[in-house]
Structures are given as structure tokens and as C-alpha cells.
Protein backbone atom coordinates (compact mmCIF):
# COMPACT_ATOMS: atom_id res chain seq x y z
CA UNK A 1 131.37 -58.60 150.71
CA UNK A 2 130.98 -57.47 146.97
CA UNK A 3 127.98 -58.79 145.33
CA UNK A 4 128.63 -61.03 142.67
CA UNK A 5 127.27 -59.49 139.27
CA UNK A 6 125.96 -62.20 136.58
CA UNK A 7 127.28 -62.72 132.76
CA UNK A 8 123.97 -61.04 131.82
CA UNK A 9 124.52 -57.65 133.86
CA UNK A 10 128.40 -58.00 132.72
CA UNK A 11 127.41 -58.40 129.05
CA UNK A 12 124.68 -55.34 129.54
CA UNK A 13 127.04 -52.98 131.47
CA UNK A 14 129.30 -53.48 128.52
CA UNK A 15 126.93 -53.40 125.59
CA UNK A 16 125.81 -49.86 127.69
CA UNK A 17 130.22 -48.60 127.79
CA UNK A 18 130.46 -49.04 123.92
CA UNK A 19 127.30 -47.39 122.93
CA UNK A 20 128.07 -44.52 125.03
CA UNK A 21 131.70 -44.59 123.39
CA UNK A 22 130.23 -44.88 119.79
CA UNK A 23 127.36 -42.19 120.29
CA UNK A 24 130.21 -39.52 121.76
CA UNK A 25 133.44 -38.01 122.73
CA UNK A 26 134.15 -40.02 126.29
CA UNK A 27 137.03 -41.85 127.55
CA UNK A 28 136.87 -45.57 128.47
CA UNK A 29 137.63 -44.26 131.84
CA UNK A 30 134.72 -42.07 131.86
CA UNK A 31 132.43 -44.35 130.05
CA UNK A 32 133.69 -47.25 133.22
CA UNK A 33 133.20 -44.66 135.88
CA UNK A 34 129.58 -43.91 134.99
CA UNK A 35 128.68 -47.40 135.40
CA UNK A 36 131.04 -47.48 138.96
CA UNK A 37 133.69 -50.61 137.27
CA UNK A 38 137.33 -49.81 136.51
CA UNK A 39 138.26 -49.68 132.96
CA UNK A 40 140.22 -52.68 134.04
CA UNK A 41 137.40 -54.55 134.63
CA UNK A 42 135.59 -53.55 131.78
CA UNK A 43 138.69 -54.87 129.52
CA UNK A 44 139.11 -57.93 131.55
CA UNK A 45 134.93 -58.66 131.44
CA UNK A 46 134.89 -58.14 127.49
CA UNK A 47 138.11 -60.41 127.14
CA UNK A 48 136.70 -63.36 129.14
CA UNK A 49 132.66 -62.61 127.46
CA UNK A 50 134.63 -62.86 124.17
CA UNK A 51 136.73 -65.88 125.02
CA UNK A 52 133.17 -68.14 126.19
CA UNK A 53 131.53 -66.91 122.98
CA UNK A 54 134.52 -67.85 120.80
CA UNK A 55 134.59 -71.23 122.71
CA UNK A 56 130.72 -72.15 122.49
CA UNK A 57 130.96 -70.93 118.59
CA UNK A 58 133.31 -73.52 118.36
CA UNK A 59 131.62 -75.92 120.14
CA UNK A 60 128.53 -75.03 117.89
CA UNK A 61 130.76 -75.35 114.64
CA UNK A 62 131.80 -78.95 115.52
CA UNK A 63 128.66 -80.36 116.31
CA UNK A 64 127.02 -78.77 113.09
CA UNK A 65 129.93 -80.34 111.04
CA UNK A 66 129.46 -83.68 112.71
CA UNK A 67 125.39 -83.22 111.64
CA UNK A 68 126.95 -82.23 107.84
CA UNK A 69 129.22 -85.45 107.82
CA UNK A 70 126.25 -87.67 109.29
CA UNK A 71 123.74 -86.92 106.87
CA UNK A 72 126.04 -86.63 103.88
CA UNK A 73 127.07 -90.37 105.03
CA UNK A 74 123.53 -91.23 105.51
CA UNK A 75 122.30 -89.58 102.29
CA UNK A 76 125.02 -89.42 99.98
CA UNK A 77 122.25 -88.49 97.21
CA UNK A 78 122.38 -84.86 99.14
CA UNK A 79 124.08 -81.96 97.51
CA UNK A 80 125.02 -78.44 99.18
CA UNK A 81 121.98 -76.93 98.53
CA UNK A 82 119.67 -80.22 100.05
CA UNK A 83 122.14 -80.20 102.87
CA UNK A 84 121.91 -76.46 103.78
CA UNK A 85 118.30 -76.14 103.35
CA UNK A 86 117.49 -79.50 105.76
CA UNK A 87 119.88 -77.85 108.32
CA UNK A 88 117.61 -74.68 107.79
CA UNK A 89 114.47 -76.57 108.16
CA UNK A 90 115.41 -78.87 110.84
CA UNK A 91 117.96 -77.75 112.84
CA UNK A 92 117.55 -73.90 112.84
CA UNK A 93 121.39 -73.82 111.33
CA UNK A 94 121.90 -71.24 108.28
CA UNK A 95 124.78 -72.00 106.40
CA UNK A 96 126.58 -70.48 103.67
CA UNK A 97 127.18 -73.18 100.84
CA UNK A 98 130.88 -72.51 101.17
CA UNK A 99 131.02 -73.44 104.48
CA UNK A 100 129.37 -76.28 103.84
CA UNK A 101 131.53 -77.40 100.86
CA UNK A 102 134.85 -76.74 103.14
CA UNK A 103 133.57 -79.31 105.51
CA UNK A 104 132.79 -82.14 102.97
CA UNK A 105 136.06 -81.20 101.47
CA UNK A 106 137.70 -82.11 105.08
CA UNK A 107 135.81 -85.40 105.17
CA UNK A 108 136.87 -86.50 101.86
CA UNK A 109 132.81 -86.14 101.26
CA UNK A 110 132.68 -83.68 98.64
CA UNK A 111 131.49 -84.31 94.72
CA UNK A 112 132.59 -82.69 92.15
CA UNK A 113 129.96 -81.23 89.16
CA UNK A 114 130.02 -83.28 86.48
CA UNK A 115 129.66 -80.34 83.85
CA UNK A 116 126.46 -81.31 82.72
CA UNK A 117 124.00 -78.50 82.75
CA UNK A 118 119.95 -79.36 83.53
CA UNK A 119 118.95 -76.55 81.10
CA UNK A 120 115.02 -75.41 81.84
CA UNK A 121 114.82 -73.79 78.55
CA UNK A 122 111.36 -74.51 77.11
CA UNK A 123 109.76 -76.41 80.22
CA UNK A 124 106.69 -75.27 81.37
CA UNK A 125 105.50 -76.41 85.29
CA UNK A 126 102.02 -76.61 86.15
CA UNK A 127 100.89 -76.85 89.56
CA UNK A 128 97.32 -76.92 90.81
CA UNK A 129 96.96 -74.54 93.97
CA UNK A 130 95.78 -76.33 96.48
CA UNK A 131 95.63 -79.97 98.22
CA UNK A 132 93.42 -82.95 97.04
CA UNK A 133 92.81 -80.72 94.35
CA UNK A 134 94.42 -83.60 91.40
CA UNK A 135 96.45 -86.64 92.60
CA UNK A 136 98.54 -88.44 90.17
CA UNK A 137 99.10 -91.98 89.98
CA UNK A 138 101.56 -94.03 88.30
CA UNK A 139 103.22 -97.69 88.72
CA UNK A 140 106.83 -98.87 88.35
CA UNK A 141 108.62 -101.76 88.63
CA UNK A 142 112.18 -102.65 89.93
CA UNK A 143 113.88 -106.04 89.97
CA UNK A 144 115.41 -107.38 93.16
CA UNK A 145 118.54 -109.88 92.97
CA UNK A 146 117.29 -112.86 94.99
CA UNK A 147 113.55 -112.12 95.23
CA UNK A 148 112.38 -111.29 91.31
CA UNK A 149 110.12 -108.53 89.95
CA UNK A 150 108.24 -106.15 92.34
CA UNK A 151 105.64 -102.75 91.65
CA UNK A 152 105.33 -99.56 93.33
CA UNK A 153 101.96 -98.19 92.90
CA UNK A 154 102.26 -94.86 94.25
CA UNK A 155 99.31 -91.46 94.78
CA UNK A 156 100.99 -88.04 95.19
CA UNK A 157 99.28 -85.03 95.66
CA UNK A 158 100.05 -82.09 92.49
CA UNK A 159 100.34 -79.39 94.46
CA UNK A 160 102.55 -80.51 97.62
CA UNK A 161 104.30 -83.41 96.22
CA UNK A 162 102.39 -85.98 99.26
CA UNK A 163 102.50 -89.17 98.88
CA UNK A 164 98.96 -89.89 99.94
CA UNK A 165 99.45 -93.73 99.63
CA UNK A 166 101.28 -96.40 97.89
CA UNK A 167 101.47 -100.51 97.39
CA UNK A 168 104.44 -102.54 96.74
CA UNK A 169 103.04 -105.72 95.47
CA UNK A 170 104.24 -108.91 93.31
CA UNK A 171 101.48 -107.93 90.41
CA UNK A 172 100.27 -105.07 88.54
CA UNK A 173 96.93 -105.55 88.29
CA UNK A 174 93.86 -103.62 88.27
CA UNK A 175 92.80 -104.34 91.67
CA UNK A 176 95.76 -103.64 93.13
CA UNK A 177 95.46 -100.18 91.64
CA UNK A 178 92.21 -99.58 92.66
CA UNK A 179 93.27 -100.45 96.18
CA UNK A 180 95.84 -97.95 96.81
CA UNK A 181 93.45 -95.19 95.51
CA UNK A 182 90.91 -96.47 98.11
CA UNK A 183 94.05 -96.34 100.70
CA UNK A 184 94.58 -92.76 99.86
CA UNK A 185 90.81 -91.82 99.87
CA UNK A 186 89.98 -93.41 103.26
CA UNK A 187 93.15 -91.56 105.23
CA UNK A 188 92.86 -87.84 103.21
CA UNK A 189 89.56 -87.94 101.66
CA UNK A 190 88.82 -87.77 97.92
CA UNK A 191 90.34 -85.41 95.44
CA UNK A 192 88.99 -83.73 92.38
CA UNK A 193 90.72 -85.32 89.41
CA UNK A 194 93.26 -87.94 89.13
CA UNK A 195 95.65 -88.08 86.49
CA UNK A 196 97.09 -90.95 85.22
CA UNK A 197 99.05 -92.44 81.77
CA UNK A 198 96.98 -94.88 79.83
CA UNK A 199 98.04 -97.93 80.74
CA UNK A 200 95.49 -100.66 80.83
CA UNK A 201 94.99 -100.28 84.76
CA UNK A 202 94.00 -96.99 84.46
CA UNK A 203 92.31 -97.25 80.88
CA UNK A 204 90.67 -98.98 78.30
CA UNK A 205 89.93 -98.04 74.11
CA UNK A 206 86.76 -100.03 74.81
CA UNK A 207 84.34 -99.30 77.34
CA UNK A 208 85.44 -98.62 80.52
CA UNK A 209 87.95 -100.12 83.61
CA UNK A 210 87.15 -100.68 86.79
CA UNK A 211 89.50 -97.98 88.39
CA UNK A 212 87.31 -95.60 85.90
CA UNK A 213 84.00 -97.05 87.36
CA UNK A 214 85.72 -96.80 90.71
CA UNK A 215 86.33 -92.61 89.82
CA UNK A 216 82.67 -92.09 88.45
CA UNK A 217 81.17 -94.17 91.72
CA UNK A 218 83.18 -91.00 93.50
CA UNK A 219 82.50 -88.03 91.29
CA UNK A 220 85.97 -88.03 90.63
CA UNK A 221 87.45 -86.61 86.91
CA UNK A 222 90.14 -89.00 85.01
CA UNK A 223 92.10 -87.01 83.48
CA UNK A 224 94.59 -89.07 80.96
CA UNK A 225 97.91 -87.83 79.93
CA UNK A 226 98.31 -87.03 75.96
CA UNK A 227 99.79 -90.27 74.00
CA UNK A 228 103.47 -90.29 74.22
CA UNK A 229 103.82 -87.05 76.38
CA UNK A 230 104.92 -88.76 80.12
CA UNK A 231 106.05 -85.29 81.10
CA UNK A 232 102.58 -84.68 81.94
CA UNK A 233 103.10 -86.62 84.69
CA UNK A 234 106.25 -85.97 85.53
CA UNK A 235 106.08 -85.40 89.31
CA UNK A 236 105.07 -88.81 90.10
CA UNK A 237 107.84 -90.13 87.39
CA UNK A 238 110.10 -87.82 89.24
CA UNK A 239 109.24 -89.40 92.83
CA UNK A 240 109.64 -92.72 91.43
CA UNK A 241 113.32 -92.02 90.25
CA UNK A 242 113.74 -90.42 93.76
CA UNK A 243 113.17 -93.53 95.48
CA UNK A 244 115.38 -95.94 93.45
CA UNK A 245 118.12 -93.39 93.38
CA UNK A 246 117.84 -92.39 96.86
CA UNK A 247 117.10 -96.04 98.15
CA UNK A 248 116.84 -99.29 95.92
CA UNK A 249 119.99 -98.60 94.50
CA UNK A 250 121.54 -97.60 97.54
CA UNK A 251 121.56 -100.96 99.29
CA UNK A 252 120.77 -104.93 98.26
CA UNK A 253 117.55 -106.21 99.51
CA UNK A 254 117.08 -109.74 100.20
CA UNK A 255 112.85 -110.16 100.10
CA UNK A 256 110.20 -108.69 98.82
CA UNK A 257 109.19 -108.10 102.46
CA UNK A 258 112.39 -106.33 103.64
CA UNK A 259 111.69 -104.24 100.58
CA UNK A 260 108.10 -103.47 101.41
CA UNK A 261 109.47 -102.11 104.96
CA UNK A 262 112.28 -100.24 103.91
CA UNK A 263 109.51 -98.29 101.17
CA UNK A 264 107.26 -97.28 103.90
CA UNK A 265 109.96 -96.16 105.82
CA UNK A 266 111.29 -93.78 102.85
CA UNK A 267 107.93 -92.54 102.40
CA UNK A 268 107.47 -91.37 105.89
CA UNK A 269 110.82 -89.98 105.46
CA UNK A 270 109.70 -88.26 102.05
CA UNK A 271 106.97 -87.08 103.54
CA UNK A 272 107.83 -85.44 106.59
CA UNK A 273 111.48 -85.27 106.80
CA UNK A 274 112.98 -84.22 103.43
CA UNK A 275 112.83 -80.98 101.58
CA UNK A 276 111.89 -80.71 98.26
CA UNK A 277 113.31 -77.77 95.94
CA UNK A 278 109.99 -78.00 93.59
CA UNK A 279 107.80 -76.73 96.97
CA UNK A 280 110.24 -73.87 97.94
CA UNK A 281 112.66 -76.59 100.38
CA UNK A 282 109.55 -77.19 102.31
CA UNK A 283 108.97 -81.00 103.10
CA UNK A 284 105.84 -82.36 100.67
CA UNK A 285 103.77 -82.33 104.93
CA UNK A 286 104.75 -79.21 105.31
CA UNK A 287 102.75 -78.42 101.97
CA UNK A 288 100.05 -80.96 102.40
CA UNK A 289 98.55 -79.81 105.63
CA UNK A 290 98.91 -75.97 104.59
CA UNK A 291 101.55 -75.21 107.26
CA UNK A 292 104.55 -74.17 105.00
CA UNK A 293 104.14 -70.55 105.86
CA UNK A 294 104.92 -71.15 109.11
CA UNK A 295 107.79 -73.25 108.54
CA UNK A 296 109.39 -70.63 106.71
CA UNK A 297 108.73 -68.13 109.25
CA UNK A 298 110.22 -70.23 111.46
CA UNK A 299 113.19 -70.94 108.74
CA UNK A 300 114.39 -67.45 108.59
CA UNK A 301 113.62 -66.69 112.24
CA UNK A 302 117.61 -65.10 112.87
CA UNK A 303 116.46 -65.96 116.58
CA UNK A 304 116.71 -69.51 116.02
CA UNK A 305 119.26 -71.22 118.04
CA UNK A 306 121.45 -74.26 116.19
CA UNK A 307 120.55 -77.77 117.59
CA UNK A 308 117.09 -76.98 117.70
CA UNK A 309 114.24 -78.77 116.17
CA UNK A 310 111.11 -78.12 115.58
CA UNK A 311 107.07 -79.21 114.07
CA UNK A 312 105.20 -77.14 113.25
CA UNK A 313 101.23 -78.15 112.64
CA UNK A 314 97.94 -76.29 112.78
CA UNK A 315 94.99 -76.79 115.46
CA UNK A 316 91.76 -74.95 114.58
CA UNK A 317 93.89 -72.53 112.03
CA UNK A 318 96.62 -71.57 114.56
CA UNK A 319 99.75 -72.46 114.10
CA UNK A 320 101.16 -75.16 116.63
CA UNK A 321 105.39 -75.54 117.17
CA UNK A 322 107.08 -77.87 118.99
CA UNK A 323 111.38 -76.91 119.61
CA UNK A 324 113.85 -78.33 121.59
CA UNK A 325 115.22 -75.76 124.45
CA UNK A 326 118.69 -75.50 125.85
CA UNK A 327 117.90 -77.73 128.40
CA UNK A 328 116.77 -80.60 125.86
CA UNK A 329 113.00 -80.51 126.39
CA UNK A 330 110.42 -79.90 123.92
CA UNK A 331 108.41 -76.45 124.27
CA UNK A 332 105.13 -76.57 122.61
CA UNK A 333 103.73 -73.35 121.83
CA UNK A 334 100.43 -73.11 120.37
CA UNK A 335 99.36 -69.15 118.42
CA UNK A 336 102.92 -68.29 120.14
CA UNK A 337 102.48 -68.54 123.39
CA UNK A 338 103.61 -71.70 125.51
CA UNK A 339 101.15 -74.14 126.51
CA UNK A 340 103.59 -77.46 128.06
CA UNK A 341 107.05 -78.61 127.90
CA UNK A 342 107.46 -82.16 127.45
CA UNK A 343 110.66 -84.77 127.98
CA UNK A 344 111.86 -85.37 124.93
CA UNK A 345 112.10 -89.26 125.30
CA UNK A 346 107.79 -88.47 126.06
CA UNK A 347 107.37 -86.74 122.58
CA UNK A 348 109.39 -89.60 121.10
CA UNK A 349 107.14 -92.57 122.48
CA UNK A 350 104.46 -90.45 122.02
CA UNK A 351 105.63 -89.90 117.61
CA UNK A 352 106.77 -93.90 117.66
């Protein structure tokens, strides 16, 4: 009885027939005989190899336009670039933005420019160069229907865009301020300098507040943007019209409550699952706990497979990734090499 020879040894039998034929002057029917097949069965192995690749590069295609359609639906605030570049982060999918525009098109999902060009002319971006380095703070407030009035105190991070804490509360006073700051201190420690505007929470022509008491107490620098320049804090304005674009406006809220939960929940998202374009289209984590490097290795690793996922982390300065295999379990390599596979409904409970 012939012994049954596996898709790999078929695939490198025939990778081994077409270099030979490439690197000189043989026949197929030489090339076959050297590796004892028929040049039948060489024809009839490459036809069916190229049929299951063609098939599960189709099968690929569909479930990577069902992900596109999903989290345009999901997100309609995403544009090609957003789109492509959480695929790339997330999913280990590189797309072309063409591609990606032909399948919106298909799904009635695709927006057109509205000719208005965001010209950088004259803008100058500062950036401090490292975490915890100089937080900004800021305040907003947003009106629901039912429920009345509501503020977003919010602490990002300059240099990776983290949100480091934030209050949604029915007042804007002091206090309230001074809390959030506390928040962010007790869960990532202190930073250098904060920068804030100069509204009365933050400061006072006469004497001193009690956030500024609050900074000194720390050893912490106020730094106060110049009078009528809010540009200077203009990543923390940015992040607050992120979050009513991208969800206040996107959906009615019927309590201040329902309000407070869906915030956290779009700051976790923020955080850990969205890319931001002014950190390279690493998420503001990814920046924050000084892993990005390895994110983008991991990005524009040509070996990774679409459908996967994967976290990456440091433990003791190595690098730490978790991706989903073929079989749908999580591989958790730590300095590259393996250390446990897990269920993935275990890492779940274990995230939740």
C-alpha cells in the first residue's frame, strides 16, 4: 500500500520542482522524476494546493470584511485610515486603504470627503518624552436631555495621550478637581508638572487654591497655560471633543448615572483599545506602559496570521504577548519563547 504523503511534503516537493525549474534548463518531467512523482501528479498536487489556498483566502476575505462592516457600524466616527490601522493593531490584518474603501462602498458604509482641508501650516506640537512626566487637566461640560448639566473632569498623560483618571460629576467645584488628581496619583503615581487653563479650580489672582496647595504638598510644578492661548492644552481639549463626538452625541442618555457608566466604559476603550494617529496608531496603553515598540514589531510582523489578537505588556523589562492560535487558544509567550496556553473563555474571566 502507498504511503499517504501530507499537504506539507506535497507543498515542499513542489516548492523543490519549481526552484529546480527556475534555477535551470530541466523538463517538468525531469524535475518530477527526481523527486520519484509523475508530472501528472505534480500538476494535479499544485492545482488542488492552489484551489484550498484560493478557497481559505476567500474565506479570510469575508470574515475580514464582516470585521470592516462591524466596526464601521459600531464606530461610524472611523475613517480608512483608523479602520486599517486597528485591523493592523488588533487583528494582525494589513490592508490597503483601497480595499478597504471597496468594502464600505459594498455596504453602503462609505463617506465621502467633505473638501475641507485640516491645513498644519504654522502648528507647532510639543510633546514631553516620557510618562508622568506633565499631565494635563481640563473640565467640560455637556447637557443631557432629561437629566440637566453634567462635568467631565479628565487627567491625560502629555506624552502617551492616557487618561490617568477622570470624574463625571453634577458640580465643578474645586474639590471635585482635586479629587480626580488624587485618583490619578494613587493608581500611577505622581507626575512632574501639571498643566492646566486658569480657571478658578485650578487658579486664583490672589493667593493661592487649594488644588495649588494640593501640587506644592506633592512637589508637583503648575504650570498655567498663557491667557487666551487654549492650544496649549490642546490634547486634553482634543480628548474631550473625542468623547462627545465619538459617544455623547452618538446616542441619548437617560441619567446622569447611565452616563457615568457609559464614560468609564469609553475610557477603557480609549485607553486600551483605540489607536491614536498623534502616538504613531499605537493605543494611548500601548504608550503609557512603554510597550509600543513591541506592538509595532508585532504590527509589521508579515508572519502574522489574520484573526489573531494579541497584548502585548512588559514583566521585569521583557516583553510579554498574548495571540490567539489556529485552534482558538491564547499562547502567551514571555522574551519569545512560550510559557502556557490558556482557553480563551479563561483569559476572558480572567480580563472581566
Amino acid at each position: 500500500m502507498p504511503r499517504k504523503i501530507s499537504e506539507k511534503e506535497k507543498r515542499k516537493i513542489i516548492n523543490s520542482i519549481e526552484k529546480s525549474l527556475e534555477e535551470s534548463d530541466i523538463t517538468v518531467k525531469e524535475a518530477c522524476r527526481a523527486h520519484d512523482i509523475a508530472n501528472s501528479t505534480y500538476y494535479t498536487w499544485r492545482r488542488n494546493l492552489e484551489e484550498k489556498d484560493e478557497k481559505e483566502k476567500s474565506q479570510n476575505m469575508d470574515k475580514t470584511e464582516k470585521l470592516i462592516v462591524e466596526m464601521k457600524k459600531e464606530h461610524p466616527y472611523f475613517g480608512q485610515k483608523k479602520i486599517i490601522m486597528q485591523l493592523k493593531r488588533f487583528h494582525g490584518i494589513d490592508l490597503k486603504r483601497s480595499k478597504v474603501a471597496k468594502i464600505l462602498k459594498k455596504h453602503d458604509l462609505l463617506e465621502t470627503a467633505d473638501g475641507k482641508s485640516r491645513s498644519k501650516k504654522g502648528r507647532r506640537r510639543f510633546e514631553r518624552v516620557d510618562q508622568n512626566d506633565m499631565w494635563q487637566m481640563d473640565l467640560m461640560h455637556y447637557q443631557i436631555k432629561n437629566s440637566g448639566k453634567f462635568y467631565l473632569i479628565s487627567v491625560l498623560d502629555d506624552y502617551s495621550r492616557f487618561i490617568c483618571a477622570h470624574k463625571v460629576c453634577t458640580t465643578k467645584k474645586a474639590v471635585k478637581v482635586i479629587d480626580t488628581f488624587k485618583m490619578a496619583v494613587e493608581e500611577h503615581g505622581k507626575p512632574n508638572q501639571v498643566l492646566t487653563d486658569r480657571g478658578t479650580q485650578f487658579h486664583s489672582w490672589k493667593g493661592s487654591t487649594q488644588f495649588e496647595k494640593t501640587l506644592d504638598k506633592l512637589g508637583v510644578k503648575h504650570i498655567l497655560c498663557s491667557p487666551q492661548s487654549p492650544q496649549t492644552i490642546g490634547k486634553i481639549e482634543s480628548w474631550h471633543r473625542n468623547i462627545q463626538r465619538e459617544l455623547l452625541r452618538q446616542k441619548e442618555f437617560n441619567s446622569i448615572e447611565e452616563t457615568r457608566d457609559a464614560i468609564s466604559d469609553y475610557v477603557q476603550h480609549y485607553n486600551h483599545e483605540r489607536t491614536h494617529m498623534g502616538i504613531d496608531y499605537v493605543t494611548p496603553a500601548d504608550r503609557y506602559f512603554g510597550v509600543d515598540s513591541d506592538v509595532k514589531k508585532d504590527m509589521n510582523n508579515d508572519d502574522n496570521e489574520p484573526d489573531q489578537f494579541y497584548l502585548t505588556a512588559r514583566i521585569e523589562g521583557q516583553p510579554i504577548r498574548a495571540s490567539q492560535k489556529d485552534n482558538g487558544k491564547i499562547s502567551v509567550k514571555l522574551a519569545g519563547s512560550e510559557i502556557k496556553t490558556i482557553e480563551a473563555q479563561k483569559l476572558k474571566s480572567i480580563l472581566l
